[in-house]
N, C-alpha and C. Protein backbone atom coordinates (compact mmCIF):
# COMPACT_ATOMS: atom_id res chain seq x y z
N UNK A 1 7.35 32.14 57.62
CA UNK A 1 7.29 33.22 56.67
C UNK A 1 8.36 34.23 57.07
N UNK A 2 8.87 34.81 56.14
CA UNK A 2 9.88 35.82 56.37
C UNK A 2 9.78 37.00 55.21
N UNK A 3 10.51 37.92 55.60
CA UNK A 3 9.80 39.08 55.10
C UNK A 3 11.75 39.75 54.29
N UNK A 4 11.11 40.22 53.77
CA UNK A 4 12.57 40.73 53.04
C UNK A 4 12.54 42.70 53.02
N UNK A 5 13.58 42.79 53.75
CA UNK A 5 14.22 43.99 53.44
C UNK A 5 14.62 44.76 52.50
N UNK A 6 14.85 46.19 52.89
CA UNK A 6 15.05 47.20 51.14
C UNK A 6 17.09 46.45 51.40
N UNK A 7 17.30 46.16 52.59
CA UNK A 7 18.98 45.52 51.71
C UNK A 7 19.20 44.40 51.68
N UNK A 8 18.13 43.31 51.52
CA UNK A 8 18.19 42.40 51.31
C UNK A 8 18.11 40.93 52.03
N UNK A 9 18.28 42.10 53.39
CA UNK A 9 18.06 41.08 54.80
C UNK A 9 17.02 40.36 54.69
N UNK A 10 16.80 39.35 55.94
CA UNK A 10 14.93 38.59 55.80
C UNK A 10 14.95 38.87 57.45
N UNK A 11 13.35 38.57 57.91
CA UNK A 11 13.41 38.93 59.05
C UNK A 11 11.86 37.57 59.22
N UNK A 12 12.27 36.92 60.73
CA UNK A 12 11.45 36.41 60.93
C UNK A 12 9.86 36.58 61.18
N UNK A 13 8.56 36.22 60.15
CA UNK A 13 7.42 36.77 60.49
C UNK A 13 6.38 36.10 61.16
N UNK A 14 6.39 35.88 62.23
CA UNK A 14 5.66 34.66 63.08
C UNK A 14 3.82 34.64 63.13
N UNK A 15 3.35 35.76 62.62
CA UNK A 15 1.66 34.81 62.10
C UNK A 15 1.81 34.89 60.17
N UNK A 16 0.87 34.39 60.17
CA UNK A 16 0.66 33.53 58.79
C UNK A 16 1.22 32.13 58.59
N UNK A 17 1.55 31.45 59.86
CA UNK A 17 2.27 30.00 60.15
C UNK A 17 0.78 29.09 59.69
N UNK A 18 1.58 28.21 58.47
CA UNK A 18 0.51 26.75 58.81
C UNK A 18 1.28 25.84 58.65
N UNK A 19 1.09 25.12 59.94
CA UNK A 19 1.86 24.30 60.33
C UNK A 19 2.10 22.65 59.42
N UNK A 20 2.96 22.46 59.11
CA UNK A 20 2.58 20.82 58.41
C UNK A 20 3.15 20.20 59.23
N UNK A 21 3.95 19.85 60.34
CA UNK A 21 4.73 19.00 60.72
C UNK A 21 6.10 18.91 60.45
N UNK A 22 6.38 19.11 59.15
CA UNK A 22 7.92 18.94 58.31
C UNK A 22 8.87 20.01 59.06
N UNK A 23 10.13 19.46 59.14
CA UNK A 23 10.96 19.70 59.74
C UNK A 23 12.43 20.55 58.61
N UNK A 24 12.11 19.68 57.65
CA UNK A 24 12.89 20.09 56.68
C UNK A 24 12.56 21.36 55.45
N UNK A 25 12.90 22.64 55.50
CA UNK A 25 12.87 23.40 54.21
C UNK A 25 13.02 22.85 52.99
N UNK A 26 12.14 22.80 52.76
CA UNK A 26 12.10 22.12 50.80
C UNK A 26 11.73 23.15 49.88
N UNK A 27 11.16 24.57 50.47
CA UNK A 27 11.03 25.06 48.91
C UNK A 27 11.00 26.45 49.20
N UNK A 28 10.73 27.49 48.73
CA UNK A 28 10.07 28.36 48.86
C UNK A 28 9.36 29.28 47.82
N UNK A 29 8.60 30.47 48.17
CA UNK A 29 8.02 31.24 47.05
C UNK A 29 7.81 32.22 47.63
N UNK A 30 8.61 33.27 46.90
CA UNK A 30 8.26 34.52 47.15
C UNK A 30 7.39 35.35 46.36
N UNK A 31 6.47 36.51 47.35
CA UNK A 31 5.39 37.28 46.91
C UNK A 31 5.53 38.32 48.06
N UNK A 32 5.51 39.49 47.18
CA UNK A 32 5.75 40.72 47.44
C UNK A 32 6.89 41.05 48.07
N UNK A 33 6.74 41.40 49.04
CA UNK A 33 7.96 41.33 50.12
C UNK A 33 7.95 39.94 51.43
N UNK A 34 7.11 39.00 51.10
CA UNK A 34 7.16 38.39 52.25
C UNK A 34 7.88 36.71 51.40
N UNK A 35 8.51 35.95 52.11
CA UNK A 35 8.75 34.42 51.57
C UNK A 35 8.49 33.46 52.28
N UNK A 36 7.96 32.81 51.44
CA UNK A 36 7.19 31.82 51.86
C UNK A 36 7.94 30.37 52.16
N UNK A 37 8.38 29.75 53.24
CA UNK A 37 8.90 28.72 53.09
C UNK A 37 8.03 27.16 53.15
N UNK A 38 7.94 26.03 52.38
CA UNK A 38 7.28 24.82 52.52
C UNK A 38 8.60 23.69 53.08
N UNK A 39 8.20 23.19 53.97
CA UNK A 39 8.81 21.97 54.65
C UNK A 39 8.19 21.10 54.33
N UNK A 40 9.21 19.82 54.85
CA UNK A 40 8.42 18.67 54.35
C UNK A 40 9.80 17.93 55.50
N UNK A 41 9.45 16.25 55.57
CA UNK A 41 9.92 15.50 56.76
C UNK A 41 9.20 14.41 56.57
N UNK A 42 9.97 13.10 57.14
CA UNK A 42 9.26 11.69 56.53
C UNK A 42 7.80 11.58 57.21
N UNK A 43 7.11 10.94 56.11
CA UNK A 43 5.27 10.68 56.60
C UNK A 43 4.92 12.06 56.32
N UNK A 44 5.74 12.95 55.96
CA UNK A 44 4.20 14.53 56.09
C UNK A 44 3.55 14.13 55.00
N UNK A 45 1.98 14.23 54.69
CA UNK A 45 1.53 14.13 53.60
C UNK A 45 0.41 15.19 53.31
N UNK A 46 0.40 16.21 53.91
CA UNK A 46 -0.11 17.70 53.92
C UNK A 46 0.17 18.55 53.54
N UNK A 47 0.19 19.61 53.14
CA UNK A 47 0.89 20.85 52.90
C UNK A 47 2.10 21.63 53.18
N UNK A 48 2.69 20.16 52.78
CA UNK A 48 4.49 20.53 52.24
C UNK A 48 4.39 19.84 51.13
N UNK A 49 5.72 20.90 50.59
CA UNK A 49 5.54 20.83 49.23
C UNK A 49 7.38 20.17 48.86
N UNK A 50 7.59 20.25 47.32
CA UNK A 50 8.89 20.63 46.64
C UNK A 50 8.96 21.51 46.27
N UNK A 51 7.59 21.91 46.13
CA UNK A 51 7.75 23.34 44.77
C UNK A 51 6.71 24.00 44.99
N UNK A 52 6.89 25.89 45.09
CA UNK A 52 5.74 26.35 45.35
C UNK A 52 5.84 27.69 44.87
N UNK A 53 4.82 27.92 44.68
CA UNK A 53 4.97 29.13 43.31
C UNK A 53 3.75 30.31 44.15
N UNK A 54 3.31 31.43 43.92
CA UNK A 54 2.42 32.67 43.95
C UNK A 54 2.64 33.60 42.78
N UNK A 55 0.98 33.42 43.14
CA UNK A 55 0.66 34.73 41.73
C UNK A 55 1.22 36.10 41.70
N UNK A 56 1.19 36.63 40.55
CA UNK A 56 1.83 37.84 40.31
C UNK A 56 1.16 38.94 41.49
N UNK A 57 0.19 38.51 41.39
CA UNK A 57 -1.13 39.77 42.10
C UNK A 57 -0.43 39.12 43.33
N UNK A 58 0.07 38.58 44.53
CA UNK A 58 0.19 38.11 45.19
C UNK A 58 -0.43 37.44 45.75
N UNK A 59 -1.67 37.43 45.22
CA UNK A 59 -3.21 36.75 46.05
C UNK A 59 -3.41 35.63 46.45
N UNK A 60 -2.59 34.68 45.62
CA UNK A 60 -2.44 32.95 46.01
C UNK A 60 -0.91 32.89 45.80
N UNK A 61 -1.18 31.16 47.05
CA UNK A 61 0.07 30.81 46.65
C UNK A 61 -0.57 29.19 46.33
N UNK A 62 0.28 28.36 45.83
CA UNK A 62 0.23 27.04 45.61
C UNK A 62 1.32 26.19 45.72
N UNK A 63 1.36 24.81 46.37
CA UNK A 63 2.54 24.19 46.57
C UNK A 63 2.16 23.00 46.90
N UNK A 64 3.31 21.89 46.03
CA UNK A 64 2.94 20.95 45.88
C UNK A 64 3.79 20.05 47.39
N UNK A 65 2.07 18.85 47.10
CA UNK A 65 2.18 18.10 48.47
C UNK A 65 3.27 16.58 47.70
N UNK A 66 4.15 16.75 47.53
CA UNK A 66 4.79 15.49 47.14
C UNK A 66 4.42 13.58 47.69
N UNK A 67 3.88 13.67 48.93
CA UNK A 67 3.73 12.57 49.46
C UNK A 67 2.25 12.53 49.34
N UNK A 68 1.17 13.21 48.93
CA UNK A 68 0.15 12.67 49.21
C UNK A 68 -0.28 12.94 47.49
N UNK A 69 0.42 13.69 46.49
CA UNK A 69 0.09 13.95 45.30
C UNK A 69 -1.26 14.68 45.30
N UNK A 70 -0.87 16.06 45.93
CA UNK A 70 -1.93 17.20 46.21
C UNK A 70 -1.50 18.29 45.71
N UNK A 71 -1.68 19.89 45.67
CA UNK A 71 -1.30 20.57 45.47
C UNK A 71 -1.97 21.37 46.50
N UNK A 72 -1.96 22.09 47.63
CA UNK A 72 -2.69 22.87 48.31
C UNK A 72 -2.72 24.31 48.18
N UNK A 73 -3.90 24.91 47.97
CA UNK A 73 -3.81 26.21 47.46
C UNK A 73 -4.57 26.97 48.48
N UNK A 74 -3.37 28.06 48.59
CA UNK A 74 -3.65 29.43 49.37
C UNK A 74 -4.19 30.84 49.02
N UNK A 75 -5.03 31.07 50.03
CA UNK A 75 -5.26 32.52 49.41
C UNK A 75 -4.11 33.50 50.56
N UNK A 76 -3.34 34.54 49.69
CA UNK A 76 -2.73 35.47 50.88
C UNK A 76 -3.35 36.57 50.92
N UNK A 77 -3.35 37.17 52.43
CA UNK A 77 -4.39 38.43 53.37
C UNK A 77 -2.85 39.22 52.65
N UNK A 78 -3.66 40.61 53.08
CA UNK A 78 -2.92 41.95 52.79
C UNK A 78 -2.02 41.32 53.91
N UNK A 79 -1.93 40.82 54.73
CA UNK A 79 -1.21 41.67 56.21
C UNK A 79 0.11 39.67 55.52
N UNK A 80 -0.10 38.88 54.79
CA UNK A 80 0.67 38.05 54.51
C UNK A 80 0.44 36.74 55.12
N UNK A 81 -0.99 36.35 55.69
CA UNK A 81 -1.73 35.66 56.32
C UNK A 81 -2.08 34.34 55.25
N UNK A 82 -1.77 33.52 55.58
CA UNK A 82 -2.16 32.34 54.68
C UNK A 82 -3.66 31.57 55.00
N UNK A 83 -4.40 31.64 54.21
CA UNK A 83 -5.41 30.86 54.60
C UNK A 83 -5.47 29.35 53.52
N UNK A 84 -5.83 28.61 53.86
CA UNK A 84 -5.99 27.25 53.53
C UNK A 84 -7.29 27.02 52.36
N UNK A 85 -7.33 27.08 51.13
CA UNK A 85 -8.80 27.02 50.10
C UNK A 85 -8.93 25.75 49.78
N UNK A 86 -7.97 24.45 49.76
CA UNK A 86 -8.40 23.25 49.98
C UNK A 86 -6.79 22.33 49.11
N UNK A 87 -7.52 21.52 48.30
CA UNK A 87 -6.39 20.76 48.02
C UNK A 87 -6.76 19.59 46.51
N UNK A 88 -6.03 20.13 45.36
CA UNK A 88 -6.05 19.66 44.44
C UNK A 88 -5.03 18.67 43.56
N UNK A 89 -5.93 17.74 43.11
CA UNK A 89 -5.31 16.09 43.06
C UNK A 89 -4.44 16.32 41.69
N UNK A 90 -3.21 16.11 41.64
CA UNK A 90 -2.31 15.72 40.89
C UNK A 90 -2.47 14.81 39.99
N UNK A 91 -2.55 15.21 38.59
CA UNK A 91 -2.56 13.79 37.45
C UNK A 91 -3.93 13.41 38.17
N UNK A 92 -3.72 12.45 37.11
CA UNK A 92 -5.71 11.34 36.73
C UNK A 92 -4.69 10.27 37.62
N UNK A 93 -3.74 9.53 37.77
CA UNK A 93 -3.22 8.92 38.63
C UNK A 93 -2.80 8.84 39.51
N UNK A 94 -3.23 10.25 40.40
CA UNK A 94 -2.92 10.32 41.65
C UNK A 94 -1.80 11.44 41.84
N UNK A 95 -0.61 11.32 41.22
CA UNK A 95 0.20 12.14 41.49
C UNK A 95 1.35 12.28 42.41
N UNK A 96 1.32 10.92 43.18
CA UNK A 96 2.06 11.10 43.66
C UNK A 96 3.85 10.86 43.30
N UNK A 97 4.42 11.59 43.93
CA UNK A 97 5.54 11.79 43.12
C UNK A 97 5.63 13.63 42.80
N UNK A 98 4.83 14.27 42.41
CA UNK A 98 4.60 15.58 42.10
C UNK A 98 5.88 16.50 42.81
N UNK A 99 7.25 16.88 42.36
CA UNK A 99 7.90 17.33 42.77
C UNK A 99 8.06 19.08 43.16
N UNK A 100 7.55 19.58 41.89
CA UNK A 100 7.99 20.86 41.72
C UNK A 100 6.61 21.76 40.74
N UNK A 101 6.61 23.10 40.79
CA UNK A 101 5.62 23.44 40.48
C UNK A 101 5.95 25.35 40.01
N UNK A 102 5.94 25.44 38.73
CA UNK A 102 5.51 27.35 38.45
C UNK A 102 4.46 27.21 37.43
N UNK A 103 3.93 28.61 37.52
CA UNK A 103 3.30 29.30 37.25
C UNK A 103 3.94 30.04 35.25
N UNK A 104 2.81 29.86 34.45
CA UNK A 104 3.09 30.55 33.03
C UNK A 104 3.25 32.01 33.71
N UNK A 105 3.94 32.84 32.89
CA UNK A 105 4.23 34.35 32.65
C UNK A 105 2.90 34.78 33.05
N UNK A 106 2.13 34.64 32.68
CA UNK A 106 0.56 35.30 33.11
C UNK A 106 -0.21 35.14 33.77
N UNK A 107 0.41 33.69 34.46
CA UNK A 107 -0.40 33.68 35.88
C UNK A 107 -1.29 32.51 35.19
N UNK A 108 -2.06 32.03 34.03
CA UNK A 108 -2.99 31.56 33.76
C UNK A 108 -2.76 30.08 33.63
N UNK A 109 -1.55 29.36 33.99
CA UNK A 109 -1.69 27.75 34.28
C UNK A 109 -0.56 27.62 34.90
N UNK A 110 -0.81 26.85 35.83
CA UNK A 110 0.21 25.97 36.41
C UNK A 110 1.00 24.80 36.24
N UNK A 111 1.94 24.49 35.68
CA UNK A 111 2.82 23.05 35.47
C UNK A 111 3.29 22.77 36.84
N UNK A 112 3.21 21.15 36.69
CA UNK A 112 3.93 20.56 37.81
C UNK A 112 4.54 19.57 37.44
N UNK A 113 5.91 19.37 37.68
CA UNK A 113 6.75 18.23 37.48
C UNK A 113 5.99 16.96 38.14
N UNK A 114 5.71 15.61 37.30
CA UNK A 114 5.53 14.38 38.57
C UNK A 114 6.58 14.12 37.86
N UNK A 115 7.74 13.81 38.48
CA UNK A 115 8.89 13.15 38.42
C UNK A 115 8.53 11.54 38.24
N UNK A 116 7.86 10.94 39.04
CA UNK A 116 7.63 9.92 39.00
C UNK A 116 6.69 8.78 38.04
N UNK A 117 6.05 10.17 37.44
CA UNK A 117 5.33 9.62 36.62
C UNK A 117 6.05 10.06 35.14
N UNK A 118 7.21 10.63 35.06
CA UNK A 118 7.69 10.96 34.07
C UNK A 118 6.91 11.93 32.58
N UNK A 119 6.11 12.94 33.40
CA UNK A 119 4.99 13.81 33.01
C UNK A 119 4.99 14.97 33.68
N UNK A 120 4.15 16.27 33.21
CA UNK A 120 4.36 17.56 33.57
C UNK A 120 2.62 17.45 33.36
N UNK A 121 2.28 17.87 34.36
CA UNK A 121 0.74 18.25 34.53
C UNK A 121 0.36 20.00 34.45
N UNK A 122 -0.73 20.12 33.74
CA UNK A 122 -1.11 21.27 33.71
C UNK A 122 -2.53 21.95 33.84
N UNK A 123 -2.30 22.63 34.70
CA UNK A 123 -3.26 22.99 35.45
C UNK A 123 -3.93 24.59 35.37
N UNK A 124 -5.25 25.07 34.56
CA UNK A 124 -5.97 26.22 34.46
C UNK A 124 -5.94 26.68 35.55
N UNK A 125 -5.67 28.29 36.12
CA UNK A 125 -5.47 28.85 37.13
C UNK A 125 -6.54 30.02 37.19
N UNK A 126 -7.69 30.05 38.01
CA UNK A 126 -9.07 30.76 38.17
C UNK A 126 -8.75 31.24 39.70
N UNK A 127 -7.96 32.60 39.96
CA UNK A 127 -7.91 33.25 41.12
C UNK A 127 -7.61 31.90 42.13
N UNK A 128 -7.60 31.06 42.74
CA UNK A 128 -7.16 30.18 43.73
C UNK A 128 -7.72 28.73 43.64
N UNK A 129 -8.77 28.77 42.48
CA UNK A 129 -8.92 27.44 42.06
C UNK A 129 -8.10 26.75 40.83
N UNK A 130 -7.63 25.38 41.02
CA UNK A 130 -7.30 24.72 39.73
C UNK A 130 -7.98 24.21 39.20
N UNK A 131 -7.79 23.78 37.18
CA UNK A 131 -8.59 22.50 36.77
C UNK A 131 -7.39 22.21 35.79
N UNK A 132 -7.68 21.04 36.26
CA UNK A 132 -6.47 19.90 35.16
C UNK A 132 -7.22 20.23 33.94
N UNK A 133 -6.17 19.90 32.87
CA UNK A 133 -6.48 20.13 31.66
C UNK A 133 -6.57 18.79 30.91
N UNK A 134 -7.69 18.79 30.05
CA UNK A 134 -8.12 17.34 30.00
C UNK A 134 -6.59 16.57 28.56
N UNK A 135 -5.55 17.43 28.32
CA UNK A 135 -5.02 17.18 27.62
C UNK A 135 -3.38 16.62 29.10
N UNK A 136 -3.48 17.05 30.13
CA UNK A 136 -2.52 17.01 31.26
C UNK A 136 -2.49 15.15 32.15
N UNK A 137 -1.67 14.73 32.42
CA UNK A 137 -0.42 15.31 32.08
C UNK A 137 0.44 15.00 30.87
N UNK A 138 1.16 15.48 30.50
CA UNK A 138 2.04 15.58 29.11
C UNK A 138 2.95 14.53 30.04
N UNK A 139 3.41 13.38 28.94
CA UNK A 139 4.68 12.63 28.83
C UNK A 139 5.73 13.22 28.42
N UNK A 140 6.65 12.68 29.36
CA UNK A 140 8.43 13.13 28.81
C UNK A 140 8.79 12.05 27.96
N UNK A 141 9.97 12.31 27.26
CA UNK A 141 11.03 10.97 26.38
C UNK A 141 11.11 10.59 27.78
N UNK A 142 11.18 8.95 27.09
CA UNK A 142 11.46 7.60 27.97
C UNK A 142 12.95 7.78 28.47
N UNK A 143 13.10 7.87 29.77
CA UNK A 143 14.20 7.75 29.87
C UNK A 143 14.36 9.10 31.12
N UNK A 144 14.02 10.16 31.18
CA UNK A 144 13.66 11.30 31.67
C UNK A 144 13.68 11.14 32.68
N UNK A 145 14.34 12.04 33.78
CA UNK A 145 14.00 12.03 35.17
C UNK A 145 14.29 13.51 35.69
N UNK A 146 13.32 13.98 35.42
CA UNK A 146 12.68 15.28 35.58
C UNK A 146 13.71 15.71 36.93
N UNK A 147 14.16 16.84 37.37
CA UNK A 147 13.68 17.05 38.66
C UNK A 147 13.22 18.52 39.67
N UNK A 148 12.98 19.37 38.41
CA UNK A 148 13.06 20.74 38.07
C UNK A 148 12.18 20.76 37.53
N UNK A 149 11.14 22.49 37.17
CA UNK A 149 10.63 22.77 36.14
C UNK A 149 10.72 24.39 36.32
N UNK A 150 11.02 24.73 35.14
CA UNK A 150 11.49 26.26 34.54
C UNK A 150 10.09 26.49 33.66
N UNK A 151 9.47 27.65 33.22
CA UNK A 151 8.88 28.32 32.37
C UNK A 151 9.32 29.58 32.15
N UNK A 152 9.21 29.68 30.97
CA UNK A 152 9.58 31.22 30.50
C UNK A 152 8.45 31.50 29.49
């Protein structure tokens, strides 16, 4: 976790660490003043992500587990403390593949790219719990290879 400055600097913030193993920076998400980085590294299949998004309120964060087709969702402490609220399954097929992941303008659903499944899953957002939406995930044109996802 790192914390950002009024000029823009970052500064290293050493509690609120949860550890996955991953070696490699794959994503990040920033909330408030602090950023959040997700790693990932071959075999992690825990809580590293591609893509990881936090609520406006700063209160959660969420980020997707690409290798195990999870999404693990955080609650964040005032002080920028991550705690662990569990871990939600990607697609009716598992999900794995699940690359990337934001949040609608209002905080109230979550999309996630599965690249692999050539579909965008969407997910009702209740303070730090998800629920797939029984209409999720949406198919792309044949042919599609996602590897991004934008909302506006």
């Amino acid at each position: 976790m790192l914390r950002v400055h009024h000029d823009g600097s970052l500064s290293l913030v050493r509690h609120g660490v949860v550890s996955s193993g991953g070696t490699l920076p794959d994503s990040v998400a920033v909330s408030g003043d602090l950023v959040y980085v997700a790693n990932s590294g071959a075999g992690d299949t825990n809580y590293t992500g591609s893509g990881s998004a936090s609520t406006d309120d700063g209160q959660f964060l969420f980020t997707v587990n690409t290798a195990s087709g999870t999404i693990s969702r955080f609650q964040i402490a005032a002080n920028g403390t991550l705690t662990l609220l569990g871990s939600t399954t990607v697609g009716k097929s598992g999900g794995v593949g699940a690359v990337d992941t934001r949040l609608s303008p209002d905080g109230s659903f979550l999309y996630v790219d599965e690249s692999k499944a050539g579909a965008v899953g969407v997910f009702a957002v209740n303070g730090g719990n998800l629920t797939e939406l029984a209409s999720s995930p949406a198919a792309l044109p044949a042919g599609a290879t996602p590897a991004d996802i934008v909302v506006n």
